[in-house]
C-alpha atoms as a PDB file:
ATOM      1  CA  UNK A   1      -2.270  13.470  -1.044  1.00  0.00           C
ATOM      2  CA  UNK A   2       1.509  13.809  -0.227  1.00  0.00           C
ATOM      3  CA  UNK A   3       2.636  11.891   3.174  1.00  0.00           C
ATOM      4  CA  UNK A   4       5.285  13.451   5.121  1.00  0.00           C
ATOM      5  CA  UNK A   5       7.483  11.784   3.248  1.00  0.00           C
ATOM      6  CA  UNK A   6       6.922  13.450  -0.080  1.00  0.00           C
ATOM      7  CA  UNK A   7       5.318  10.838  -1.639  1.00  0.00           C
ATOM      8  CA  UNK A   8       1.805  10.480  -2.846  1.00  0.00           C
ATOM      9  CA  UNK A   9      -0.330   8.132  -1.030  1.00  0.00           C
ATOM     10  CA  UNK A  10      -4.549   7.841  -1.459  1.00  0.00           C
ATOM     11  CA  UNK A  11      -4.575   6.862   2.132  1.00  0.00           C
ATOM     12  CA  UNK A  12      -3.082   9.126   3.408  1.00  0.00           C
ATOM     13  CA  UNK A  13      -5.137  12.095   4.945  1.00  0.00           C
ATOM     14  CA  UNK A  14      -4.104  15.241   5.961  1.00  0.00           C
ATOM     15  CA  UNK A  15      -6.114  18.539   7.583  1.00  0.00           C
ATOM     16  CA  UNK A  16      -4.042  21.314   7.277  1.00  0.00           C
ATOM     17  CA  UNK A  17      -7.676  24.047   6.739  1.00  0.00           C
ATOM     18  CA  UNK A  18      -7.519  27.156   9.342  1.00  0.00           C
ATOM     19  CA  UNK A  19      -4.501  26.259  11.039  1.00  0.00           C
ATOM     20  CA  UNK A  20      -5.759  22.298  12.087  1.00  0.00           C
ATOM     21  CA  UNK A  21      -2.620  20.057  11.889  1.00  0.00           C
ATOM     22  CA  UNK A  22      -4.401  16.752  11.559  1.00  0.00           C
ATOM     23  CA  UNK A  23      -2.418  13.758   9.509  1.00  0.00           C
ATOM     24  CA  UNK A  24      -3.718  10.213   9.485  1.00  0.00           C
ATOM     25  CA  UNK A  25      -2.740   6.535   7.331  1.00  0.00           C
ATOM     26  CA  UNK A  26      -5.986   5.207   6.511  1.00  0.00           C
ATOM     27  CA  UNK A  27      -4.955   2.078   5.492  1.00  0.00           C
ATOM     28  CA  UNK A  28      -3.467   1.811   9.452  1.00  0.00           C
ATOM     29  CA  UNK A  29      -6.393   3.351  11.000  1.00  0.00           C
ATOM     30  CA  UNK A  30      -6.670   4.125  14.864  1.00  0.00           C
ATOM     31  CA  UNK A  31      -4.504   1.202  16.193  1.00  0.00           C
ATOM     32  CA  UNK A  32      -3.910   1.622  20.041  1.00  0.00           C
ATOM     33  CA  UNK A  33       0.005   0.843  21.440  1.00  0.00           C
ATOM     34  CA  UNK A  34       2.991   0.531  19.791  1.00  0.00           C
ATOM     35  CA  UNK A  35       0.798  -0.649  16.459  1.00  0.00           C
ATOM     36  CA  UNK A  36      -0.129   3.030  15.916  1.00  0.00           C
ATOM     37  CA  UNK A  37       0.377   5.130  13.140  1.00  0.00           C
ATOM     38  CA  UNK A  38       2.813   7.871  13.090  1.00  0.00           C
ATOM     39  CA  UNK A  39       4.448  10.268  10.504  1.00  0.00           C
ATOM     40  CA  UNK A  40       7.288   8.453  10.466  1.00  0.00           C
ATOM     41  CA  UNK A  41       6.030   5.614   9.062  1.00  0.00           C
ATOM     42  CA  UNK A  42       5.554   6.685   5.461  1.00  0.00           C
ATOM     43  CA  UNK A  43       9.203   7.114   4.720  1.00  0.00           C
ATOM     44  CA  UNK A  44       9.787   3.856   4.693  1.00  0.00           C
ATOM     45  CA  UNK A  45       5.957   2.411   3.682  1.00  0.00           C
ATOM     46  CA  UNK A  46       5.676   0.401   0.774  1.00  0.00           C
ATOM     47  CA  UNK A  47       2.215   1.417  -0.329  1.00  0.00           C
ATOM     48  CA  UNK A  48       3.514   4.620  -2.713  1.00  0.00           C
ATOM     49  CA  UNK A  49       5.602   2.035  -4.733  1.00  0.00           C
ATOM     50  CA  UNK A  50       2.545  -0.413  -4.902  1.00  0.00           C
ATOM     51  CA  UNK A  51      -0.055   1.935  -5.760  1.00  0.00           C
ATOM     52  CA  UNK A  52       2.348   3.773  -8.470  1.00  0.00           C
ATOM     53  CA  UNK A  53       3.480  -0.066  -9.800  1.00  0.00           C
ATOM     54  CA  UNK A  54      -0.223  -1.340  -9.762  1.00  0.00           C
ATOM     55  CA  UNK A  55      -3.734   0.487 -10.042  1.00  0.00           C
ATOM     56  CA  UNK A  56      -5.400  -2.842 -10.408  1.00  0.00           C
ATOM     57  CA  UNK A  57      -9.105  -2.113  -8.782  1.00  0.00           C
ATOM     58  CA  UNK A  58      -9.700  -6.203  -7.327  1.00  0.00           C
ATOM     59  CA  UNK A  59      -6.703  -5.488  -5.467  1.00  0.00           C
ATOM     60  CA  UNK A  60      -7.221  -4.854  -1.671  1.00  0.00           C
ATOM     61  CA  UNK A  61      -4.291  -3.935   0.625  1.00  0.00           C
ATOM     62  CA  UNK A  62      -4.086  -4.503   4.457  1.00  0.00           C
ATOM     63  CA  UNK A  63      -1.290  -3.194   6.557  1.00  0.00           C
ATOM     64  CA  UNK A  64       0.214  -3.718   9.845  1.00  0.00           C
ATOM     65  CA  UNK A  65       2.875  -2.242  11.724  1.00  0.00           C
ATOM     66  CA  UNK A  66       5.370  -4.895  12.917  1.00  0.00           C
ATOM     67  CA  UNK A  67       8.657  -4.684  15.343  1.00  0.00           C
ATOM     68  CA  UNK A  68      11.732  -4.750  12.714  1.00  0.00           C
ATOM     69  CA  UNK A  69      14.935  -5.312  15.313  1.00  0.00           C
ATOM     70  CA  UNK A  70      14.510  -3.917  18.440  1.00  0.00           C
ATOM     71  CA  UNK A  71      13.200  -0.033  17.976  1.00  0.00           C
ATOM     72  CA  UNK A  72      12.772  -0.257  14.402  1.00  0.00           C
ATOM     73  CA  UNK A  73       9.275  -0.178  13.044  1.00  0.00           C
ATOM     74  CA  UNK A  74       8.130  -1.010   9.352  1.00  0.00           C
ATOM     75  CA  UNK A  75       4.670  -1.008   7.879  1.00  0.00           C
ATOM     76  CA  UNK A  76       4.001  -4.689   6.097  1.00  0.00           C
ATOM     77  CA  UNK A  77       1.536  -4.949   3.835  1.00  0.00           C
ATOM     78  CA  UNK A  78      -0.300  -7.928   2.651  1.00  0.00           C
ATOM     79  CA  UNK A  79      -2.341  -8.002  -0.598  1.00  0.00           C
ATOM     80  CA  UNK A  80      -5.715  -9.844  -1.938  1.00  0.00           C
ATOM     81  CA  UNK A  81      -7.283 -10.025  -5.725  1.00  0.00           C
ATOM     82  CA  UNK A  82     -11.076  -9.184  -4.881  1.00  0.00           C
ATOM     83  CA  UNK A  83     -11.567 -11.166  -8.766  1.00  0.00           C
ATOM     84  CA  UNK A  84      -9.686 -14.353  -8.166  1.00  0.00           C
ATOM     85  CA  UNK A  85     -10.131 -14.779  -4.290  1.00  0.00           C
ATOM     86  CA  UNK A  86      -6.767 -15.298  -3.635  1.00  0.00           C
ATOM     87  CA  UNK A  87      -3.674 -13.672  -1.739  1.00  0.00           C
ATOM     88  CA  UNK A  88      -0.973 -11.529  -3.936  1.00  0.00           C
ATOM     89  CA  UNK A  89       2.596 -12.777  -3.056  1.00  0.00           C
ATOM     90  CA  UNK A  90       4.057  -9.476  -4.873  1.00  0.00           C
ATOM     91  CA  UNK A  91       1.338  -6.653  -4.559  1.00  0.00           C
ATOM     92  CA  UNK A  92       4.192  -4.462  -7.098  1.00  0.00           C
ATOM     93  CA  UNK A  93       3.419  -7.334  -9.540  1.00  0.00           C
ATOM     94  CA  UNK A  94      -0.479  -8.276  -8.983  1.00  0.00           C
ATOM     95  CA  UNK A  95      -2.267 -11.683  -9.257  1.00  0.00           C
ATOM     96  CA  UNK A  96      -1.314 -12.332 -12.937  1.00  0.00           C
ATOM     97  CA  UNK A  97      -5.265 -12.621 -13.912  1.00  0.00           C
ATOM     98  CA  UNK A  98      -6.878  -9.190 -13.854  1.00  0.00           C
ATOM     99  CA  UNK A  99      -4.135  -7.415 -16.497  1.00  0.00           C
ATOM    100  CA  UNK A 100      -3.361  -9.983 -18.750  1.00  0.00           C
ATOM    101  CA  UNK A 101      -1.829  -9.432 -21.623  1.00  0.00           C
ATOM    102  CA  UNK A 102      -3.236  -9.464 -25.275  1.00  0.00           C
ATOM    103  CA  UNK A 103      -2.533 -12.554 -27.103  1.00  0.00           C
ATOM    104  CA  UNK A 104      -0.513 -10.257 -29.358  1.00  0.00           C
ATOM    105  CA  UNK A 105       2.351 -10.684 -27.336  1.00  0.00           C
ATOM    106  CA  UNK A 106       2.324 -14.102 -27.206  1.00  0.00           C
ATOM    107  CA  UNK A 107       4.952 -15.732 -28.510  1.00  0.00           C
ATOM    108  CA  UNK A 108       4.007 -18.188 -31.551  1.00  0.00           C
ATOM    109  CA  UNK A 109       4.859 -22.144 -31.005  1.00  0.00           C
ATOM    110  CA  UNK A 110       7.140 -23.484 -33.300  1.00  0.00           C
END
């Protein structure tokens, strides 16, 4: 479904049926304070650009909203491969095991 932000995003939910104006982040979920999810939030969200770079199915994204500078808040997400129980470091990029590439692009030893 489309975020506020324009840009498509599976967890993102939005209830729009009969006049109901209800928009939620999944991924966030019902977070009490300043951790809460708001509309706002997807315009600068990284998950879009993960999801688009990287459909791998072990992978598992968690999110958190964290204090960028002093009024400034950014969602950071962390990633983990379900297959090789280990953290991502780039979520774009993946763990480097689950899409492997064929051995005919492998370059041949001289």
């Amino acid at each position: 479904m489309k975020t506020p932000a324009g840009k498509e995003c599976s967890y993102f939910y939005g209830n729009y049926y009969r006049g109901a104006h209800q928009e939620e982040c999944r991924l966030l979920g019902n977070r009490p304070g300043p951790s809460r999810w708001t509309p706002d939030l997807c315009g600068s969200c990284p998950v879009p650009e993960i999801q688009r770079a990287n459909a791998c199915a072990n992978m598992v994204l968690t999110a958190e909203v964290k204090r960028v500078f002093f009024a400034k808040r950014r969602v950071v997400v962390s990633a983990y491969c379900k297959k090789t129980h280990q953290f991502v470091d780039e979520p774009r990029i993946g763990c480097g095991h689950c899409n492997e590439l064929p051995d005919i692009f492998e370059l041949p030893e001289k």
